[in-house]
C-alpha atoms as a PDB file:
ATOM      1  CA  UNK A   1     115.475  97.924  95.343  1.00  0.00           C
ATOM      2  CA  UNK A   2     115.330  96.099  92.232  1.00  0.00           C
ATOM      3  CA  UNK A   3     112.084  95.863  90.031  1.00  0.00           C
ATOM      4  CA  UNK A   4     111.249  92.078  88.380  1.00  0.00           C
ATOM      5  CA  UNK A   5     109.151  92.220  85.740  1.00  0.00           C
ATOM      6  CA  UNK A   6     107.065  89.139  84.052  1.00  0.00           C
ATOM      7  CA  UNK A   7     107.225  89.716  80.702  1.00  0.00           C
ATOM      8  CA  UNK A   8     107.633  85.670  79.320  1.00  0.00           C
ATOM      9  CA  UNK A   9     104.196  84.093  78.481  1.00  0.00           C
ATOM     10  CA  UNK A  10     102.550  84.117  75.351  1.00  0.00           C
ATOM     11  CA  UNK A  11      99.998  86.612  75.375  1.00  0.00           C
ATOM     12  CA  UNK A  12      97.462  84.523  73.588  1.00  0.00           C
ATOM     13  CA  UNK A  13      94.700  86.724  74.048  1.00  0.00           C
ATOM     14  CA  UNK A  14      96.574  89.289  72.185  1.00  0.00           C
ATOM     15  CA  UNK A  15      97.691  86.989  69.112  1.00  0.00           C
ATOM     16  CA  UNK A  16      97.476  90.068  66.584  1.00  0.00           C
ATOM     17  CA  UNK A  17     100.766  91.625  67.770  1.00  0.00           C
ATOM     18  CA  UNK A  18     101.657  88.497  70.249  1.00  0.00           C
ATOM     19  CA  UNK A  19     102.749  85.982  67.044  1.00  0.00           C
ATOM     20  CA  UNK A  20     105.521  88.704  65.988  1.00  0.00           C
ATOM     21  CA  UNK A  21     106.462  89.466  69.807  1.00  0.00           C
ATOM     22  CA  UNK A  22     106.329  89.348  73.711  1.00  0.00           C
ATOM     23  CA  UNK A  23     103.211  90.800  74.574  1.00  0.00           C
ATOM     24  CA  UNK A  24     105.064  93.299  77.098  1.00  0.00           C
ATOM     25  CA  UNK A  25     106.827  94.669  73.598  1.00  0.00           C
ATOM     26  CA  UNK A  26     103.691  95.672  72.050  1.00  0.00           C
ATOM     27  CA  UNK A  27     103.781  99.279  71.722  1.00  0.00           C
ATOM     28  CA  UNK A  28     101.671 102.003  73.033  1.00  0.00           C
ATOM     29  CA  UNK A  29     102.975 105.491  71.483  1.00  0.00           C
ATOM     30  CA  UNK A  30     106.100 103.812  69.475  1.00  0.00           C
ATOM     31  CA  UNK A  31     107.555 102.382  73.112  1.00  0.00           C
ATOM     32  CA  UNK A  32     106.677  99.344  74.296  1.00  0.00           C
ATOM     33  CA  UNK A  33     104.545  98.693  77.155  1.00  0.00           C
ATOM     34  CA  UNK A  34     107.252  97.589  79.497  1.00  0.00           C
ATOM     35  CA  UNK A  35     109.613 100.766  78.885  1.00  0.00           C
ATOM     36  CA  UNK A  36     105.842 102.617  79.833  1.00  0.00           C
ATOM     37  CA  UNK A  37     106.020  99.990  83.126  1.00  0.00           C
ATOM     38  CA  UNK A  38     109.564 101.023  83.772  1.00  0.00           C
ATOM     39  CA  UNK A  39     109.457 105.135  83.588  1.00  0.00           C
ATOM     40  CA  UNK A  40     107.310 104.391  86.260  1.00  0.00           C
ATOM     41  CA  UNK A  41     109.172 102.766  88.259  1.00  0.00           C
ATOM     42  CA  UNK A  42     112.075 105.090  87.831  1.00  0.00           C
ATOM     43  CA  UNK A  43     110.157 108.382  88.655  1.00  0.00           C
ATOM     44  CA  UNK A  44     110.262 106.553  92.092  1.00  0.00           C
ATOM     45  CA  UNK A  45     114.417 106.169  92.109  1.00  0.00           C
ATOM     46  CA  UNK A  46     114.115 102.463  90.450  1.00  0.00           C
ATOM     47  CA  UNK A  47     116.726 101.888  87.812  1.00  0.00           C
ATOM     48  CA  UNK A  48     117.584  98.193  88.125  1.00  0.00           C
ATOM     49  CA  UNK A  49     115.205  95.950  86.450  1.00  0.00           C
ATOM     50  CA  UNK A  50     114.633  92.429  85.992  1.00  0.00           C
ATOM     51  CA  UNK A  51     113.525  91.156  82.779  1.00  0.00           C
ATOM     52  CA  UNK A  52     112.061  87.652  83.392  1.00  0.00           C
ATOM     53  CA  UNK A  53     111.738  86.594  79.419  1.00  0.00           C
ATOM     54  CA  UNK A  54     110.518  83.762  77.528  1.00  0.00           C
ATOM     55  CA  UNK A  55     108.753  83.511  74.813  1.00  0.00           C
ATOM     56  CA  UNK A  56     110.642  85.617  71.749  1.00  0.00           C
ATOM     57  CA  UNK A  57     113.216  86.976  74.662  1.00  0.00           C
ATOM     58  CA  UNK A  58     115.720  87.451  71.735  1.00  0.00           C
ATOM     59  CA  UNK A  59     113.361  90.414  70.604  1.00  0.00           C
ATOM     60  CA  UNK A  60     113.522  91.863  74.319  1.00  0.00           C
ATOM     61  CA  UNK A  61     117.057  91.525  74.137  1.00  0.00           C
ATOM     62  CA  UNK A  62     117.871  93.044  70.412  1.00  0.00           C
ATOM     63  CA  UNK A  63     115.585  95.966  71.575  1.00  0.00           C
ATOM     64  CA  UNK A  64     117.552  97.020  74.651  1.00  0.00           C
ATOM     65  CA  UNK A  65     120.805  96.192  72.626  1.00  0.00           C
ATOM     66  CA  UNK A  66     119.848  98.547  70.293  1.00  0.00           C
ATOM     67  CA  UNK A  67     118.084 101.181  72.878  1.00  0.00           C
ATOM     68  CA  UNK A  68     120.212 104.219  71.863  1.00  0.00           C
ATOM     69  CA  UNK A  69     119.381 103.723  67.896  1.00  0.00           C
ATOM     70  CA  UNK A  70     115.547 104.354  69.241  1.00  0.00           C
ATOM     71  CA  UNK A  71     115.657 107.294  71.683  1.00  0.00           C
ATOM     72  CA  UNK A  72     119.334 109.046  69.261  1.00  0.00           C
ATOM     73  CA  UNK A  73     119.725 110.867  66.253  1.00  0.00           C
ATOM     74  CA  UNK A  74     122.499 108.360  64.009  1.00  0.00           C
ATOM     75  CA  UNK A  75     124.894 109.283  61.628  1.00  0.00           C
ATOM     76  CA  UNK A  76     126.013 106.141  59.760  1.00  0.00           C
ATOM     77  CA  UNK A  77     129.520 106.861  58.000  1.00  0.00           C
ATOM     78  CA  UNK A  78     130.189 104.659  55.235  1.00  0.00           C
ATOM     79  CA  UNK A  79     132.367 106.522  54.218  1.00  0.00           C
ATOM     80  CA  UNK A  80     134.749 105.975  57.297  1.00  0.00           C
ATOM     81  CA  UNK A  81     134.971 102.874  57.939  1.00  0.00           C
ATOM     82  CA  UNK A  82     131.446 102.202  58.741  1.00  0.00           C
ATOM     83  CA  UNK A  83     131.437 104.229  61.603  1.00  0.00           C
ATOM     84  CA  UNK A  84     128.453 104.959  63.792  1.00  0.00           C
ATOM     85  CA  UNK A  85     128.110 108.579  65.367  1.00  0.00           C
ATOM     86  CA  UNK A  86     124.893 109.172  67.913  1.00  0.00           C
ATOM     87  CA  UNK A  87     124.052 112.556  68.451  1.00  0.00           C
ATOM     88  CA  UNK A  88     122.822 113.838  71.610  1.00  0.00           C
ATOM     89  CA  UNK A  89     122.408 110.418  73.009  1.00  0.00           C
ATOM     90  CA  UNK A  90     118.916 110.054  74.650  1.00  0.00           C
ATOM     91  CA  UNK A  91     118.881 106.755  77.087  1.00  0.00           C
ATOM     92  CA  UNK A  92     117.621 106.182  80.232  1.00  0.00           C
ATOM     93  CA  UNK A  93     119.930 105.501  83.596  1.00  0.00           C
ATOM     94  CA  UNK A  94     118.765 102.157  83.338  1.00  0.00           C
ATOM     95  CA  UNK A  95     120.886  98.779  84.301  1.00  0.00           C
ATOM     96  CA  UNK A  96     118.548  96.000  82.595  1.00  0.00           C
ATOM     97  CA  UNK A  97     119.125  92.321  83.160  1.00  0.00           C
ATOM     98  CA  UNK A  98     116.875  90.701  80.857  1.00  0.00           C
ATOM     99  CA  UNK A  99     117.016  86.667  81.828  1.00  0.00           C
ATOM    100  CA  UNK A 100     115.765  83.800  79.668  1.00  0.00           C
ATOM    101  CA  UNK A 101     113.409  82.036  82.393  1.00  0.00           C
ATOM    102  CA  UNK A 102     111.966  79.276  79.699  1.00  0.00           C
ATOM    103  CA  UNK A 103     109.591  79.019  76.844  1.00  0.00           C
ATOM    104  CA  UNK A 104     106.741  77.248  79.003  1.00  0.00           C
ATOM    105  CA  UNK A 105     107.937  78.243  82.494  1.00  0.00           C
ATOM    106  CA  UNK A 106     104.847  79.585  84.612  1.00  0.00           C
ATOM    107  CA  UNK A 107     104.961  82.957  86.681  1.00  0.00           C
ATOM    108  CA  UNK A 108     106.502  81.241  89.866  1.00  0.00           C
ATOM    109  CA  UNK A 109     109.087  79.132  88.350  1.00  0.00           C
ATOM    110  CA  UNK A 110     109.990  82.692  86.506  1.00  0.00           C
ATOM    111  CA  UNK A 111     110.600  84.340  90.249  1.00  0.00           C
ATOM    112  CA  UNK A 112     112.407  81.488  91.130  1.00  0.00           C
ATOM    113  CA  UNK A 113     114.674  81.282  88.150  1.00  0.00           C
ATOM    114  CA  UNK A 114     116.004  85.088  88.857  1.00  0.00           C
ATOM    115  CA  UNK A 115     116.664  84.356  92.636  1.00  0.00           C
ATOM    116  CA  UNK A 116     120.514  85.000  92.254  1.00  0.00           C
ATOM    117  CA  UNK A 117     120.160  88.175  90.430  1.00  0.00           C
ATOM    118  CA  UNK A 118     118.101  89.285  93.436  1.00  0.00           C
ATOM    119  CA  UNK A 119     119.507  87.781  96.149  1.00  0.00           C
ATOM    120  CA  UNK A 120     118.551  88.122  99.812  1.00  0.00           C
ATOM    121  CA  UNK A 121     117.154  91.812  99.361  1.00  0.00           C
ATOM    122  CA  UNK A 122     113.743  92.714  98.798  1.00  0.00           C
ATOM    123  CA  UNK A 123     112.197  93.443  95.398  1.00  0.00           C
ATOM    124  CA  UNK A 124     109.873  94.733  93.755  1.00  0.00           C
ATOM    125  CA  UNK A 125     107.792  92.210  91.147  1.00  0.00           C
ATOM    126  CA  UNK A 126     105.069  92.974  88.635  1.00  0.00           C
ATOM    127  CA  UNK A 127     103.675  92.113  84.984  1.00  0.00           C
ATOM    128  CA  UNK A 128     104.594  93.213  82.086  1.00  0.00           C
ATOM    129  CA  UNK A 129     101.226  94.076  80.619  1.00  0.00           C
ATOM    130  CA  UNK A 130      99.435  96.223  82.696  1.00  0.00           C
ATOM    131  CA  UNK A 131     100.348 100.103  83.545  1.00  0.00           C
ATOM    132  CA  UNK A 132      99.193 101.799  86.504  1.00  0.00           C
ATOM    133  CA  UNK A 133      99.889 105.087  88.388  1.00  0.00           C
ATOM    134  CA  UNK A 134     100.829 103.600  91.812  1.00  0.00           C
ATOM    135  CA  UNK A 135     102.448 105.564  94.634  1.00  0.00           C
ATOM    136  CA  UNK A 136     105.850 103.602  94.939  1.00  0.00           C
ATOM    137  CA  UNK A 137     107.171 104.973  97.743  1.00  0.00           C
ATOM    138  CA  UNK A 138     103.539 104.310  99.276  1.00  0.00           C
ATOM    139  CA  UNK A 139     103.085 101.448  98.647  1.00  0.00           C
ATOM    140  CA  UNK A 140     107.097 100.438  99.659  1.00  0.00           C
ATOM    141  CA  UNK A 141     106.100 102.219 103.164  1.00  0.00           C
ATOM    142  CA  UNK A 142     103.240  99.863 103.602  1.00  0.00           C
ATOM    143  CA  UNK A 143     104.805  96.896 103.140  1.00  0.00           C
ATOM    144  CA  UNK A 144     107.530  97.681 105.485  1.00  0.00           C
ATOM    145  CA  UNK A 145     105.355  98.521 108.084  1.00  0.00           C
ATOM    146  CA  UNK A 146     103.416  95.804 107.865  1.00  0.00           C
ATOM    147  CA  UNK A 147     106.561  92.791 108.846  1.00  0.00           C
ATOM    148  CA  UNK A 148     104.587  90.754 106.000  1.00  0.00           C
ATOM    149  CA  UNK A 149     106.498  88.659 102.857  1.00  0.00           C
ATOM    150  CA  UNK A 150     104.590  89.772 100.061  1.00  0.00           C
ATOM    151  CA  UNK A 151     102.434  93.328  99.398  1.00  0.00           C
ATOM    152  CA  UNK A 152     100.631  93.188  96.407  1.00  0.00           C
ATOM    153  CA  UNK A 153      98.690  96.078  94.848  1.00  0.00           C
ATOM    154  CA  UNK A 154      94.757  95.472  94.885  1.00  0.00           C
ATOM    155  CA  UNK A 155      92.476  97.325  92.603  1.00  0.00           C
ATOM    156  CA  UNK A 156      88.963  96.994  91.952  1.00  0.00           C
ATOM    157  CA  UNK A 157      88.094  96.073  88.226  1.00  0.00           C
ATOM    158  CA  UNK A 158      86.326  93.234  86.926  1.00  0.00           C
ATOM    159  CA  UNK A 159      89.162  91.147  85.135  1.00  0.00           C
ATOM    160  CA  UNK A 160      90.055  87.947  85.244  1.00  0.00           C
ATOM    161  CA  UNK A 161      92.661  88.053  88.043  1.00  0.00           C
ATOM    162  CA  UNK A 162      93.398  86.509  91.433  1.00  0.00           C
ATOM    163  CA  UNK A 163      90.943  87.856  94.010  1.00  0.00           C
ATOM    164  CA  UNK A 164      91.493  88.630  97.340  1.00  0.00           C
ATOM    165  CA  UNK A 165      89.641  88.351 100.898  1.00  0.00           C
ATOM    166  CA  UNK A 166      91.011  91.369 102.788  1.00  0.00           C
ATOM    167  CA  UNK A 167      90.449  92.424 106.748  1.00  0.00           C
ATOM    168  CA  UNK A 168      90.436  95.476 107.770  1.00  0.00           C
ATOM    169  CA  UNK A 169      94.564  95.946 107.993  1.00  0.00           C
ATOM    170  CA  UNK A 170      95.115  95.053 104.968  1.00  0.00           C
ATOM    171  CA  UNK A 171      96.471  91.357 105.434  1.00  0.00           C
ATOM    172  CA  UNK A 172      95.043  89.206 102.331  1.00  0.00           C
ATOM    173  CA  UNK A 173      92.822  86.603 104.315  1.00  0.00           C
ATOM    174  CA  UNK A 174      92.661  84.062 101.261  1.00  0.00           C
ATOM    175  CA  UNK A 175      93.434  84.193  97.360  1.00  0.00           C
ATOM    176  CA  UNK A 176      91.808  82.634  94.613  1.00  0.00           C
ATOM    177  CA  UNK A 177      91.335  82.551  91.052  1.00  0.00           C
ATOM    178  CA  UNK A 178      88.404  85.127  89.796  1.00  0.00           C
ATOM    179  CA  UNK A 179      84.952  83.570  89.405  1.00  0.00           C
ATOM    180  CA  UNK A 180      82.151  85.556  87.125  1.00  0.00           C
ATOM    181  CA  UNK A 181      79.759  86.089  89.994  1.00  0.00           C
ATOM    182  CA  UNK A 182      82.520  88.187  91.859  1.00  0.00           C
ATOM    183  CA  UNK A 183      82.931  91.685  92.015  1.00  0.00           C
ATOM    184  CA  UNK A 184      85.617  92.300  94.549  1.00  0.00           C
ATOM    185  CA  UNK A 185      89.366  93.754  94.463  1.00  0.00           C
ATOM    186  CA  UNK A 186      91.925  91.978  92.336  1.00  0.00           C
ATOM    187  CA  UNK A 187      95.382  91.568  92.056  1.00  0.00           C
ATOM    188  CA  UNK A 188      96.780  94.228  90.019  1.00  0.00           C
ATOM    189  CA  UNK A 189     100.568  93.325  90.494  1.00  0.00           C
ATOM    190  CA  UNK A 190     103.094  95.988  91.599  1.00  0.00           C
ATOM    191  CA  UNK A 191     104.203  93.867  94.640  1.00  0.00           C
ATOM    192  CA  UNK A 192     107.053  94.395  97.112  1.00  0.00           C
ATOM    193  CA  UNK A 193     109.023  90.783  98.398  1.00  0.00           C
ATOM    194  CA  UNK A 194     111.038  89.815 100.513  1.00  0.00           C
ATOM    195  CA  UNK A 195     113.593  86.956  99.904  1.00  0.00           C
ATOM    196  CA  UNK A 196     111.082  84.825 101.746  1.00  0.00           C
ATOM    197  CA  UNK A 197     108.908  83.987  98.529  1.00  0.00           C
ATOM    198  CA  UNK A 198     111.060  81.790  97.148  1.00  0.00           C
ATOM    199  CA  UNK A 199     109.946  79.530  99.697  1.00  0.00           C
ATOM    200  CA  UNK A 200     106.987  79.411  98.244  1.00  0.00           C
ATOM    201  CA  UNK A 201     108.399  78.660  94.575  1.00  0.00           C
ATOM    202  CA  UNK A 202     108.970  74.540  94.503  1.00  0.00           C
ATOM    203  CA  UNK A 203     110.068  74.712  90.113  1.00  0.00           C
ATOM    204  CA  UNK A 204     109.197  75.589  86.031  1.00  0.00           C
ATOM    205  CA  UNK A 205     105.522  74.374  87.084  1.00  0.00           C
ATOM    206  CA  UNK A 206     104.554  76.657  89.772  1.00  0.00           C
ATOM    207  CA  UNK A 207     102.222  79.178  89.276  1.00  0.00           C
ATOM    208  CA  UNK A 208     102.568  82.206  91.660  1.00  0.00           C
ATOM    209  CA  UNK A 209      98.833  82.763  91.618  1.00  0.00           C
ATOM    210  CA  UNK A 210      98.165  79.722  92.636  1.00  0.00           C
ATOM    211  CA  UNK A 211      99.440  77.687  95.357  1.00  0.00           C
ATOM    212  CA  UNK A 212     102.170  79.920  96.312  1.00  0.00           C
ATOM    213  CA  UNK A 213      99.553  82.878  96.858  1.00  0.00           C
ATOM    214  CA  UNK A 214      97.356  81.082  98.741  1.00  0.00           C
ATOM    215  CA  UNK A 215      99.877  79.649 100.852  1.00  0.00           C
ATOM    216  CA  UNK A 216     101.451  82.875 101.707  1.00  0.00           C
ATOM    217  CA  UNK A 217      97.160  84.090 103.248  1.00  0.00           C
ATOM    218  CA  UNK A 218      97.083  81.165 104.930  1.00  0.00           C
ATOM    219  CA  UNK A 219     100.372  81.893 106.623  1.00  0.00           C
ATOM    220  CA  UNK A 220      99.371  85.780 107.200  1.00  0.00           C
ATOM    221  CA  UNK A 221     102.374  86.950 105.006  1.00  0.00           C
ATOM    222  CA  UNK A 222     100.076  88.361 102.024  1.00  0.00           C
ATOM    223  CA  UNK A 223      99.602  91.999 102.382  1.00  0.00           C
ATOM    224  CA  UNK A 224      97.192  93.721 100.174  1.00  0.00           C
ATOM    225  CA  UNK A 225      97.770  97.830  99.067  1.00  0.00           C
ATOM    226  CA  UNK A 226      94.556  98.812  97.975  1.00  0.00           C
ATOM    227  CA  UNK A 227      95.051 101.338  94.974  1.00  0.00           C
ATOM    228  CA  UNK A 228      92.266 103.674  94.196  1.00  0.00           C
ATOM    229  CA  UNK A 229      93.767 105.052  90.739  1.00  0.00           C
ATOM    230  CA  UNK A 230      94.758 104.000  87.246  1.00  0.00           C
ATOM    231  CA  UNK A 231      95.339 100.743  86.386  1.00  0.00           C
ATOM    232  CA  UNK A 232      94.854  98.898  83.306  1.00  0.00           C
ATOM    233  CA  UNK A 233      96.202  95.568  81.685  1.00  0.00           C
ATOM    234  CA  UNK A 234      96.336  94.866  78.003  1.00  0.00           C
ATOM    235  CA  UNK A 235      95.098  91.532  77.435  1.00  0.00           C
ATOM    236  CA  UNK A 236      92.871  92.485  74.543  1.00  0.00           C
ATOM    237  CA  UNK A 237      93.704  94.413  71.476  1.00  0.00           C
ATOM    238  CA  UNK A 238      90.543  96.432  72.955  1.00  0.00           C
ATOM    239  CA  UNK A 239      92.206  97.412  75.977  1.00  0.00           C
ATOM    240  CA  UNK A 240      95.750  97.954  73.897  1.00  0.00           C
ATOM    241  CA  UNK A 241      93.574 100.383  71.808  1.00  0.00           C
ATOM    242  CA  UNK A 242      92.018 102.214  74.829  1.00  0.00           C
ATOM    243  CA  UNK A 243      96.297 103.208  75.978  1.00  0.00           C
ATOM    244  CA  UNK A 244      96.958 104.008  72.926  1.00  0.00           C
ATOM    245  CA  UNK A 245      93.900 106.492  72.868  1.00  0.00           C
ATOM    246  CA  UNK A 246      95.056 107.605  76.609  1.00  0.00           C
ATOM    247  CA  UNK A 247      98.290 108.035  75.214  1.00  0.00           C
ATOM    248  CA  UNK A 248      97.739 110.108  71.917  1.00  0.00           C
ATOM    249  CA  UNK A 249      95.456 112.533  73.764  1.00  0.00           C
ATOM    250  CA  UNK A 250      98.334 113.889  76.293  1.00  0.00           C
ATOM    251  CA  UNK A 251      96.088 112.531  79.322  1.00  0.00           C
ATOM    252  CA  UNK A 252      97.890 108.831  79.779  1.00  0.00           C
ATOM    253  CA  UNK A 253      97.189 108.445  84.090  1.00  0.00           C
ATOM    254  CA  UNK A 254     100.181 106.060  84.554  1.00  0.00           C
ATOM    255  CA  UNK A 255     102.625 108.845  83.066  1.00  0.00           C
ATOM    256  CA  UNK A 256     104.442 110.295  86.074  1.00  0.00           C
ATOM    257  CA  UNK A 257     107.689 111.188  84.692  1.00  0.00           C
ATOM    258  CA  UNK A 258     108.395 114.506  83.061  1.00  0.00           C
ATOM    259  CA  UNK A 259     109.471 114.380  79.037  1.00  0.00           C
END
């Protein structure tokens, strides 16, 4: 299956890095967030992502261009006719398709916009700000047993994300934008799909959060995978701090790959 990652908005709330970059390219131990969201899906077998850029998607682009010069040792030649030699070439068995979905298109018309890239198979989508230790292959299981459209990954942390009325099988009931007086499981991302969503997606100006989510309750095809471990978004140079403090002590949760 193939792994879709948001990583287009503007990341407002995050304007200190976000006015030089894509928020899912600010860095957390010299990689970006999204290579961090990626190494975890490939510990699970997942090597063909999704890029659904926007805003700045050249950088996105120039920084996978240029992915060996990162993760390589480089001998530039001069001398030779400008050659370029990499040593012991470190990159990842990665095929990236990174996709310019619009400056000011929202999350669904993003989905929408990478339809032929995914076809009629099911795939995996998420954000490209948040990191989380999810069991893949768990959470994959559970969606197929369940028959449903969509499985999202619910966690419970106070954020300002779409919250969910779940029964007792795990089928989302309704979905609605967080309110202050709630303290109930949110959507953390890390969602399994079938081809089936994109008719929920009408164009540019659909948010998936919205209509489309609350649709797919009212239908019974929203699944919710409740997730008892790490997960953290980075909407705050706060919370971009706190990874980077995970990080540089060894003891990041969301790392489940080997060096």
């Amino acid at each position: 299956m193939k792994a879709v990652i948001l990583a287009g908005g503007f990341g407002t709330r995050i304007s200190e890095e976000s006015q030089f970059k894509p928020k899912p390219m600010i860095e957390i131990g010299e990689k970006p967030i999204l290579w961090h969201i990626m190494k975890g899906f490939s510990t699970y077998g997942v090597s063909d992502f999704i890029i659904c850029a926007g805003y700045k998607q050249h950088v996105i682009k120039e920084w996978f261009a240029d992915y060996f010069l990162h993760t390589s040792d480089i001998t530039f030649d001069f001398e030779h006719d400008n050659k370029i030699i990499v040593h012991d070439k470190h990159v990842e068995k990665w095929r990236v398709t990174v996709v310019d979905t619009g400056l000011r298109t929202m999350t669904g018309g993003r989905v929408k916009r990478i339809r032929k890239y995914v076809g009629d198979e099911p795939f995996y989508l998420t954000y490209g700000d948040a990191v989380a230790n999810v069991d893949i292959e768990a959470l994959t299981r559970f969606h197929r047993e369940s028959g449903r459209l969509v499985t999202l990954t619910s966690v419970s942390l106070a954020q300002q994300k779409g919250v969910l009325d779940v029964d007792g099988s795990g089928c989302v009931l309704s979905f609605r934008e967080k309110e202050d007086s709630d303290n109930a499981v949110i959507n953390g991302g890390f969602m399994v799909c079938e081809s089936g969503i994109f008719d929920y997606l009408k164009d540019d100006t659909t948010v998936l959060e919205q209509e489309p989510m609350r649709r797919l309750a009212q239908d019974g095809q929203l699944m919710s995978y409740y997730h008892d471990g790490f997960w953290q978004c980075m909407d705050t140079q706060r919370e971009r701090d706190k990874l980077i403090g995970l990080w540089e002590s060894g003891k990041a949760p969301w790392k489940t790959w080997e060096d």
